[in-house]
PDB file of N, CA and C in Angstrom:
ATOM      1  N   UNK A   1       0.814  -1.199   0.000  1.00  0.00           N
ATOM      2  CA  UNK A   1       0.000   0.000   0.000  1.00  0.00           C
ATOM      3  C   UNK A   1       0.853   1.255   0.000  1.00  0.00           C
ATOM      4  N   UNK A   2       2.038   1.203  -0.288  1.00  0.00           N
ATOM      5  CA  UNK A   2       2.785   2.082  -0.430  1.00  0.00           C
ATOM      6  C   UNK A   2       3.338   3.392   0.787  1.00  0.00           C
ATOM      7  N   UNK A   3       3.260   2.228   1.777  1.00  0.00           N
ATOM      8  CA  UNK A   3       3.609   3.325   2.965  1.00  0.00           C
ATOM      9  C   UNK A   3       2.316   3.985   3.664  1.00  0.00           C
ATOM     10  N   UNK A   4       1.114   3.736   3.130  1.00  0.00           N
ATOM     11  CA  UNK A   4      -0.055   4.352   3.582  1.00  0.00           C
ATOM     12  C   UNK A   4      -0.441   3.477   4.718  1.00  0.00           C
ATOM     13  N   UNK A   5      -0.576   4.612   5.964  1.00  0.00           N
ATOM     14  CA  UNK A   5      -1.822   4.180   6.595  1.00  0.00           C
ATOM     15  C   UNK A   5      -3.045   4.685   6.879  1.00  0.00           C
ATOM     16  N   UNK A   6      -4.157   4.010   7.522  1.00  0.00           N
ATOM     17  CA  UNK A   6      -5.370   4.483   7.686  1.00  0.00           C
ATOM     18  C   UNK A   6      -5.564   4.332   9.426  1.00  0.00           C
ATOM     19  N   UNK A   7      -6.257   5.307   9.723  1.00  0.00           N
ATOM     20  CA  UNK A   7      -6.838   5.476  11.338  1.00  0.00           C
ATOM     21  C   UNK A   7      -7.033   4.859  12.166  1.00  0.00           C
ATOM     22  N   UNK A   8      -7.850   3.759  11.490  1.00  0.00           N
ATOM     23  CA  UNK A   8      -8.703   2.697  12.567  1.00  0.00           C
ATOM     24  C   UNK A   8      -6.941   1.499  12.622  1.00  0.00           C
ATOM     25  N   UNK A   9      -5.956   1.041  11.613  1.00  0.00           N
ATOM     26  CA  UNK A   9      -5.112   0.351  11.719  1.00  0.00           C
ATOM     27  C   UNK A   9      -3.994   1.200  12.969  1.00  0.00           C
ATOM     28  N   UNK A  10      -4.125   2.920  12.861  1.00  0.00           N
ATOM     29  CA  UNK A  10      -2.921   3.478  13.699  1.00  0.00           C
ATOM     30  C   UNK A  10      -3.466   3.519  15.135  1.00  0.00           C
ATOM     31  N   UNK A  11      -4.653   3.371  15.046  1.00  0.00           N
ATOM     32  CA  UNK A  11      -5.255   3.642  16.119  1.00  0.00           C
ATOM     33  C   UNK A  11      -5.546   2.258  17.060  1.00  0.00           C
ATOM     34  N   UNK A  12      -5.360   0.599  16.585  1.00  0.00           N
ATOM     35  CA  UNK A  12      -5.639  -0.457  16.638  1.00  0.00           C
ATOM     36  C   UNK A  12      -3.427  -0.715  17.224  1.00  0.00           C
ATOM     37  N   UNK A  13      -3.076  -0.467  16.363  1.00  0.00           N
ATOM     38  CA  UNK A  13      -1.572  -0.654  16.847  1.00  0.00           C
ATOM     39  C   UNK A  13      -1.209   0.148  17.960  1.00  0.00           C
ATOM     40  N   UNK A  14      -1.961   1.523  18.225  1.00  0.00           N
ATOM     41  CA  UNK A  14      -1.254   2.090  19.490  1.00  0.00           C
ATOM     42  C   UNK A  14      -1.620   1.668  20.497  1.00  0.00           C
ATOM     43  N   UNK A  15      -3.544   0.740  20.295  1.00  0.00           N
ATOM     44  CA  UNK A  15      -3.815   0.426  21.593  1.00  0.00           C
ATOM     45  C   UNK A  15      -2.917  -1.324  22.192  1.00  0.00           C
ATOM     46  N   UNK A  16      -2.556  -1.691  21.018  1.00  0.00           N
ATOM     47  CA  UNK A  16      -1.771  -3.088  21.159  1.00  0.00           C
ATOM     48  C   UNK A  16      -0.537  -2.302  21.964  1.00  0.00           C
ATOM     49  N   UNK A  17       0.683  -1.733  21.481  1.00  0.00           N
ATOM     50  CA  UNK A  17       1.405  -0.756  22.246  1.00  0.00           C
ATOM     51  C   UNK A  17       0.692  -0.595  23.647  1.00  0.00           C
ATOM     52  N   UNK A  18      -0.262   0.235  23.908  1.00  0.00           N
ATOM     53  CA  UNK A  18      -0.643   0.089  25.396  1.00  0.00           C
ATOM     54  C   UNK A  18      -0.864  -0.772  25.993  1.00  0.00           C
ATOM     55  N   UNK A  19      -1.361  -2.046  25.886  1.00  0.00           N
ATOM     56  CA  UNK A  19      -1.525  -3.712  26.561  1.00  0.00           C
ATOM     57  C   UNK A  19      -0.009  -4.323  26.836  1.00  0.00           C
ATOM     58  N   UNK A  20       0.957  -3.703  25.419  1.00  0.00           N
ATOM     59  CA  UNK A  20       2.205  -4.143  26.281  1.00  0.00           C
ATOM     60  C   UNK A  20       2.909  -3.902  27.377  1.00  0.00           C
ATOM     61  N   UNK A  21       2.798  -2.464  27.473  1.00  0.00           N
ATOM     62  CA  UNK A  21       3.445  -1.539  28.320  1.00  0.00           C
ATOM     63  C   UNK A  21       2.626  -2.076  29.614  1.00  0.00           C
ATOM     64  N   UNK A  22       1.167  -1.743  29.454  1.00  0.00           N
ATOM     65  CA  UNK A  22       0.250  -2.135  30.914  1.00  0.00           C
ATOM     66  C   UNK A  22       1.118  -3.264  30.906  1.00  0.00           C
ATOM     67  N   UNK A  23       1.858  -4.568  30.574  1.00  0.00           N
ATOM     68  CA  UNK A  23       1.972  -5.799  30.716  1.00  0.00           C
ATOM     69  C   UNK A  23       3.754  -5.585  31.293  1.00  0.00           C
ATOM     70  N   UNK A  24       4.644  -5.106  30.757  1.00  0.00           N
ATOM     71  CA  UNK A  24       6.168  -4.593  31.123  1.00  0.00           C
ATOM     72  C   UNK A  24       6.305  -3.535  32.115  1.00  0.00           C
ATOM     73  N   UNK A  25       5.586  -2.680  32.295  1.00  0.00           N
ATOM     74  CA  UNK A  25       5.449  -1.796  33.146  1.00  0.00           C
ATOM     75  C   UNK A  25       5.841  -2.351  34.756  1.00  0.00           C
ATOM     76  N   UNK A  26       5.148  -2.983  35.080  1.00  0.00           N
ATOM     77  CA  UNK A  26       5.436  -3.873  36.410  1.00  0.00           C
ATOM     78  C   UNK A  26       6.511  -3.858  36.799  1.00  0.00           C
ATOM     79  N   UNK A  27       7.340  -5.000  35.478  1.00  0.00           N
ATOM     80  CA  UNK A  27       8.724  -5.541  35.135  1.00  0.00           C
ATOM     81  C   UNK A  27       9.863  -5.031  35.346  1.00  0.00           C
ATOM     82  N   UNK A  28       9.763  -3.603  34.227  1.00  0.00           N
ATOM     83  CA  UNK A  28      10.344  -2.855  34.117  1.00  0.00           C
ATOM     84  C   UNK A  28      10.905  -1.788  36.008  1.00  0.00           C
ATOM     85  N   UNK A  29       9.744  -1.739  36.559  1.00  0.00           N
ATOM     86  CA  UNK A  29       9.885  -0.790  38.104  1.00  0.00           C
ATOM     87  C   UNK A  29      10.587  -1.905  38.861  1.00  0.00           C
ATOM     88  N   UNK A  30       9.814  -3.095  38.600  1.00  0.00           N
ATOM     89  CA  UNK A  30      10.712  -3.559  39.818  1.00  0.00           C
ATOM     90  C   UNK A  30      12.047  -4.438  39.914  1.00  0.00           C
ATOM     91  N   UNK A  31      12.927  -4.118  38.862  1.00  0.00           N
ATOM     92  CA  UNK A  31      14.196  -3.853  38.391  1.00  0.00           C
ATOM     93  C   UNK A  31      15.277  -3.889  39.863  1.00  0.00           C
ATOM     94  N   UNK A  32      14.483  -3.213  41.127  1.00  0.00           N
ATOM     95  CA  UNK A  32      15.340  -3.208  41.980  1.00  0.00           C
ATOM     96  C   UNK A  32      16.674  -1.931  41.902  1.00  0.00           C
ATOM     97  N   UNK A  33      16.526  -0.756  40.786  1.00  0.00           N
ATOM     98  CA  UNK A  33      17.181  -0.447  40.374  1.00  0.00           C
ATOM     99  C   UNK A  33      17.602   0.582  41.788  1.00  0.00           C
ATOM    100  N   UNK A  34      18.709   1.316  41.720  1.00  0.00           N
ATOM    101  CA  UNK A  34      19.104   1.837  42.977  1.00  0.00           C
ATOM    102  C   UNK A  34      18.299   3.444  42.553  1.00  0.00           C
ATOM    103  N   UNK A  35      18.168   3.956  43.473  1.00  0.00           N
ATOM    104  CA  UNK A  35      17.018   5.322  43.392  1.00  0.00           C
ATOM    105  C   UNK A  35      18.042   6.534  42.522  1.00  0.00           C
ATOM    106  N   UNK A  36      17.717   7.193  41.504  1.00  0.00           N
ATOM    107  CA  UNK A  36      18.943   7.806  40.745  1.00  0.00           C
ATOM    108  C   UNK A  36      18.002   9.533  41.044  1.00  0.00           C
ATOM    109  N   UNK A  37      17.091  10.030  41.106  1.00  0.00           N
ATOM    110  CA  UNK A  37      16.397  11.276  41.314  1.00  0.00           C
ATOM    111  C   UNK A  37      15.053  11.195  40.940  1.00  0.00           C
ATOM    112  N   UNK A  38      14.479  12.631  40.527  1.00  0.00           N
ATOM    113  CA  UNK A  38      13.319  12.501  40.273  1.00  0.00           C
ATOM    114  C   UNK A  38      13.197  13.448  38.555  1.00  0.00           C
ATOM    115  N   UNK A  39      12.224  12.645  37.903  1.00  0.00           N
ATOM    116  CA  UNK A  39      12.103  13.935  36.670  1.00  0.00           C
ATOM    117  C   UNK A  39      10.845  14.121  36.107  1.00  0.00           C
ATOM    118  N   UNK A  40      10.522  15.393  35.797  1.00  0.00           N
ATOM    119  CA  UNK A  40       9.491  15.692  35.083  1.00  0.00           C
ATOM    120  C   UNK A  40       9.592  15.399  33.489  1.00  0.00           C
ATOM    121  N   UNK A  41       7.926  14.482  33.130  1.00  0.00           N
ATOM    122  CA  UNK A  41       7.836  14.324  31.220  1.00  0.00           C
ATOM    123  C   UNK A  41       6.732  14.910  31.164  1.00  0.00           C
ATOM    124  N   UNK A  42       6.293  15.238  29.986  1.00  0.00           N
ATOM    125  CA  UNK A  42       5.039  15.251  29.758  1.00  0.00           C
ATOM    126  C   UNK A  42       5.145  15.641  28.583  1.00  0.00           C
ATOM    127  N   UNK A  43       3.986  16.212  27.876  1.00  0.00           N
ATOM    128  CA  UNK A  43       4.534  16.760  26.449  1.00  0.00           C
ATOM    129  C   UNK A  43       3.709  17.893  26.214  1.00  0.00           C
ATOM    130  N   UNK A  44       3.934  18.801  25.038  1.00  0.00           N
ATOM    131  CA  UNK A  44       3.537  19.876  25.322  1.00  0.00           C
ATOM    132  C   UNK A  44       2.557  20.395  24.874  1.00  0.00           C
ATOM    133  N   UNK A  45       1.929  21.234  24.838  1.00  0.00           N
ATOM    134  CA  UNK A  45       0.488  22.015  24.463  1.00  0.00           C
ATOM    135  C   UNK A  45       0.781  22.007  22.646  1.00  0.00           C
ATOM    136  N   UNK A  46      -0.354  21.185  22.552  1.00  0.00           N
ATOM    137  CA  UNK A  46      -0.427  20.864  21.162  1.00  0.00           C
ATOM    138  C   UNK A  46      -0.638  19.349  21.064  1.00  0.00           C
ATOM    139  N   UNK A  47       0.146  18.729  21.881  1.00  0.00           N
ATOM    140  CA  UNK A  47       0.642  17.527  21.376  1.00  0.00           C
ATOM    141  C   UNK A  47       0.104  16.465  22.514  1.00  0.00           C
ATOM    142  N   UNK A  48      -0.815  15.303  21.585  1.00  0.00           N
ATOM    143  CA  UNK A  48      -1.421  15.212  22.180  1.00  0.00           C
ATOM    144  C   UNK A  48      -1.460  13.321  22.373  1.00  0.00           C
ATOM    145  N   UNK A  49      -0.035  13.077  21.797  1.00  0.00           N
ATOM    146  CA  UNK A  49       0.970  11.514  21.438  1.00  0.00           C
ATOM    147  C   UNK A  49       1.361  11.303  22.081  1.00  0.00           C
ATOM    148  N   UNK A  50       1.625  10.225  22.626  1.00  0.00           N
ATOM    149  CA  UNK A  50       1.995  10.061  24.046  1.00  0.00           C
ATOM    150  C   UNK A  50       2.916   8.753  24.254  1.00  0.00           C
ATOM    151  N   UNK A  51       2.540   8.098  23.752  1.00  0.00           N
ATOM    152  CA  UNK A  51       3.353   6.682  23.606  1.00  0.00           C
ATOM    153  C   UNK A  51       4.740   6.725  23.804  1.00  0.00           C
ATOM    154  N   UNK A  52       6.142   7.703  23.211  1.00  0.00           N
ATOM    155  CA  UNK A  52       7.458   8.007  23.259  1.00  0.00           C
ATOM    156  C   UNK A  52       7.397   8.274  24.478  1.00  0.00           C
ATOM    157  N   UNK A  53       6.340   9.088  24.512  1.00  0.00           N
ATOM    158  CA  UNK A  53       6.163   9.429  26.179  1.00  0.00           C
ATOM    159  C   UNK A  53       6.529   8.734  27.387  1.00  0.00           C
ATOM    160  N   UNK A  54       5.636   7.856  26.931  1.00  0.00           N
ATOM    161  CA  UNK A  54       5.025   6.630  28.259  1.00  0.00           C
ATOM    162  C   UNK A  54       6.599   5.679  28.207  1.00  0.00           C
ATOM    163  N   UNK A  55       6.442   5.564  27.342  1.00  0.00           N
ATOM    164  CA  UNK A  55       8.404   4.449  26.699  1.00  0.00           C
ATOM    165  C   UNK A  55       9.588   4.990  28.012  1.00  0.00           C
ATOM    166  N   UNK A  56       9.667   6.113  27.325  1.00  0.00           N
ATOM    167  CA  UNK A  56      10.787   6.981  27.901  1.00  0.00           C
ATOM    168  C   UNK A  56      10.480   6.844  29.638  1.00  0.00           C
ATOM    169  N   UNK A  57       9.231   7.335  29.897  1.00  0.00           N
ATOM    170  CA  UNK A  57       8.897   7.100  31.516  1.00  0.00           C
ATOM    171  C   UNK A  57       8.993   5.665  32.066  1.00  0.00           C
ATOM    172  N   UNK A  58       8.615   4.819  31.363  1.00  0.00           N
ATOM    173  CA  UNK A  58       8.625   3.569  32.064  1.00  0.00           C
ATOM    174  C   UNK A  58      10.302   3.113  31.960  1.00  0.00           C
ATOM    175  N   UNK A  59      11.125   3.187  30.802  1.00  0.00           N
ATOM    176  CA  UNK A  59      12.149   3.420  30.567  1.00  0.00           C
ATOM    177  C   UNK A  59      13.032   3.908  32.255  1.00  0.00           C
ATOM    178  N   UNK A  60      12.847   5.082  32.230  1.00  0.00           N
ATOM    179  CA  UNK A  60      13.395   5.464  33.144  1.00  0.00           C
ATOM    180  C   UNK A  60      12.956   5.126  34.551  1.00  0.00           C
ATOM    181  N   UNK A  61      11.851   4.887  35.121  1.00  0.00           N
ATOM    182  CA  UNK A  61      11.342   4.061  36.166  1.00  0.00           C
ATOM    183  C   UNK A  61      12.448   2.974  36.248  1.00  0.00           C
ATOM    184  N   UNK A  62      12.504   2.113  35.046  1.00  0.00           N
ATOM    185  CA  UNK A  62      13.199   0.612  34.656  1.00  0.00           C
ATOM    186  C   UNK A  62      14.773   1.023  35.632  1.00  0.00           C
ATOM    187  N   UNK A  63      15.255   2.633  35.471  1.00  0.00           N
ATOM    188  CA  UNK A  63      16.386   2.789  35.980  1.00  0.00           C
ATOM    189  C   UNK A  63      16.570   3.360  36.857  1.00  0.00           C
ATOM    190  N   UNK A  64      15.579   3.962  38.045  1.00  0.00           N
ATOM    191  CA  UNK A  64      15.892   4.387  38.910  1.00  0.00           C
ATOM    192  C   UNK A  64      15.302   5.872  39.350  1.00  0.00           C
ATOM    193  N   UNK A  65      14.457   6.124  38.475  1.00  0.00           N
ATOM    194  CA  UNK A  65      14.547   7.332  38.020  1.00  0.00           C
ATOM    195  C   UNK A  65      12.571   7.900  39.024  1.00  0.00           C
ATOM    196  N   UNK A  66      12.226   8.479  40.121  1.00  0.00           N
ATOM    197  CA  UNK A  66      10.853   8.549  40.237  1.00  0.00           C
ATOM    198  C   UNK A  66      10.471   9.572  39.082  1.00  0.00           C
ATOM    199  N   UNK A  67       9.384   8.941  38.512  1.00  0.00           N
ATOM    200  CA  UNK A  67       8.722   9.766  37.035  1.00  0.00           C
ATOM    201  C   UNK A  67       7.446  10.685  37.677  1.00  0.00           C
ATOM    202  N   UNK A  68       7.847  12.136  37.355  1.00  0.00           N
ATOM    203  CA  UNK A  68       6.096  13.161  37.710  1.00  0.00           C
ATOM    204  C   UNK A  68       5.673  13.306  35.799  1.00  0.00           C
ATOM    205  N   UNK A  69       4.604  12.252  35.888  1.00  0.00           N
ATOM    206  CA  UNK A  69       4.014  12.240  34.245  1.00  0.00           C
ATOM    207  C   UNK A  69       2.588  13.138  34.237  1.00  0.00           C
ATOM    208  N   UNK A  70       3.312  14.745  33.231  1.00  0.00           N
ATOM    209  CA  UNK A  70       2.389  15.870  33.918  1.00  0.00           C
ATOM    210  C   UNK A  70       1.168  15.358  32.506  1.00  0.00           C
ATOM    211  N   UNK A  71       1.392  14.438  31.744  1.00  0.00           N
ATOM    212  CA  UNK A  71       0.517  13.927  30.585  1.00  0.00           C
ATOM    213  C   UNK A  71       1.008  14.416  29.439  1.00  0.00           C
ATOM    214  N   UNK A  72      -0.646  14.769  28.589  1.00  0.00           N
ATOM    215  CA  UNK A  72      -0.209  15.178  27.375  1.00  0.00           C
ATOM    216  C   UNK A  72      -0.853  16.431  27.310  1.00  0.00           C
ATOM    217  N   UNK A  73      -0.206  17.259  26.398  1.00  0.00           N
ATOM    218  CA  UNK A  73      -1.282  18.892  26.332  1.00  0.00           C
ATOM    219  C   UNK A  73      -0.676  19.879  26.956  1.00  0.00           C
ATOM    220  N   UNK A  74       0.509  20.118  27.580  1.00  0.00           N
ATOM    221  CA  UNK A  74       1.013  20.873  28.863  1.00  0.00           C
ATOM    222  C   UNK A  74       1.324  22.142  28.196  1.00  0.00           C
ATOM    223  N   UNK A  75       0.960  22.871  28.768  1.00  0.00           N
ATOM    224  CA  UNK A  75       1.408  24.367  28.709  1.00  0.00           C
ATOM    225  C   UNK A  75       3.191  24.617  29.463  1.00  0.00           C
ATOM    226  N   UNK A  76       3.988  25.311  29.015  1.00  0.00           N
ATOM    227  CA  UNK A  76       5.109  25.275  29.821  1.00  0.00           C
ATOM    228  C   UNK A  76       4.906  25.848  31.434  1.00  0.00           C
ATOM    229  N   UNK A  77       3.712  26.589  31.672  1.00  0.00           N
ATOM    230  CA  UNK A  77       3.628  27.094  32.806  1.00  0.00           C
ATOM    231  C   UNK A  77       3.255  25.427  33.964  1.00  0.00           C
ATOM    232  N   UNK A  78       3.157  25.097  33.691  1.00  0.00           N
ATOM    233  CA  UNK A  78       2.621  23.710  34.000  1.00  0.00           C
ATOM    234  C   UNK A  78       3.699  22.767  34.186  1.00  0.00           C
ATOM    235  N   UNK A  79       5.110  22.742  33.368  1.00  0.00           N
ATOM    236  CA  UNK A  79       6.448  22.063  33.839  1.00  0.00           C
ATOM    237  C   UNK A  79       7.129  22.909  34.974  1.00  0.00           C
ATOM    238  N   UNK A  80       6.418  24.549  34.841  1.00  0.00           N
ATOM    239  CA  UNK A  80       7.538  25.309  35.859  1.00  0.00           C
ATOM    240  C   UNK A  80       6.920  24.889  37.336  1.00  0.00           C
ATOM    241  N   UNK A  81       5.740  24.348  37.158  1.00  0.00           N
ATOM    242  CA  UNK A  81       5.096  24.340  38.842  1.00  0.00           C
ATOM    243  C   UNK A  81       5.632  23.382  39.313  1.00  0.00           C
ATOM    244  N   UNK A  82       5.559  22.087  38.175  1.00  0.00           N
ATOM    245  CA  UNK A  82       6.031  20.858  38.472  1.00  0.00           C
ATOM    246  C   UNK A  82       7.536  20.777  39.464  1.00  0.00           C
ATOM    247  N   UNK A  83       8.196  21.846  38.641  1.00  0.00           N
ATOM    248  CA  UNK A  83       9.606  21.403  38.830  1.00  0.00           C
ATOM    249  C   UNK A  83       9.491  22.058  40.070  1.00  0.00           C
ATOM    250  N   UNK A  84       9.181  23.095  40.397  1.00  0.00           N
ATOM    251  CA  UNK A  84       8.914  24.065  41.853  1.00  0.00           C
ATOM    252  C   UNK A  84       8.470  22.997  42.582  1.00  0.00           C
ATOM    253  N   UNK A  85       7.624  22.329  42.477  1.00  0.00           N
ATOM    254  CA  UNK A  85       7.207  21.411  43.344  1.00  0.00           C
ATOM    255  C   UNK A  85       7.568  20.161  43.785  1.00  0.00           C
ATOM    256  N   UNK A  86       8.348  19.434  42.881  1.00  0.00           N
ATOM    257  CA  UNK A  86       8.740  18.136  42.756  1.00  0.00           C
ATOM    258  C   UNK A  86       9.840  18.544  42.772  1.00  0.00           C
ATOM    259  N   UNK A  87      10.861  19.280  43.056  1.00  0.00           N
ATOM    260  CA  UNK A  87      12.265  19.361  42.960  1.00  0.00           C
ATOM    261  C   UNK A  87      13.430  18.033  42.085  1.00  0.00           C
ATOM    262  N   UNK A  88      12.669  18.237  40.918  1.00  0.00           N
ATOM    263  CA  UNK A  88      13.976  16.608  40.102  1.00  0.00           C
ATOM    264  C   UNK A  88      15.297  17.544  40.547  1.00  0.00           C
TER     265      UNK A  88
END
């Protein structure tokens, strides 16, 4: 099909992507990893994809890392509270 996709197939693969993660997620935290800080993800006003997202957070959970996941949609005023608040 020449590189084409359609909605209901991108939209059917991201939710397969989420059943894995719900399924590694666990795995991944309890790694035992030694405590390395804390960090703020989220993504930003506009954007509303999330999956690299979620990767990268569980990712870093996997290493040590406590994750504040401010979501998707964020305004930057919204990472500055975070960080005020959560001190990574």
């Amino acid at each position: 099909r020449d590189g084409i996709l359609f909605v209901p197939e991108v939209l059917l693969s991201a939710n397969a992507m989420k059943a894995g993660m719900f399924i590694l997620r666990p795995l991944l935290v309890a790694t035992g990893a030694p405590k390395q800080g804390k960090m703020v993800i989220g993504t930003v006003k506009g954007d509303i994809h999330d999956i690299g997202k979620n990767l990268v957070g569980m990712m870093m959970e996997g290493a040590g890392f406590d994750v504040i996941d401010l979501g998707i949609n964020n305004a930057v005023e919204k990472y500055l509270d975070a960080i005020e608040q959560h001190q990574p």
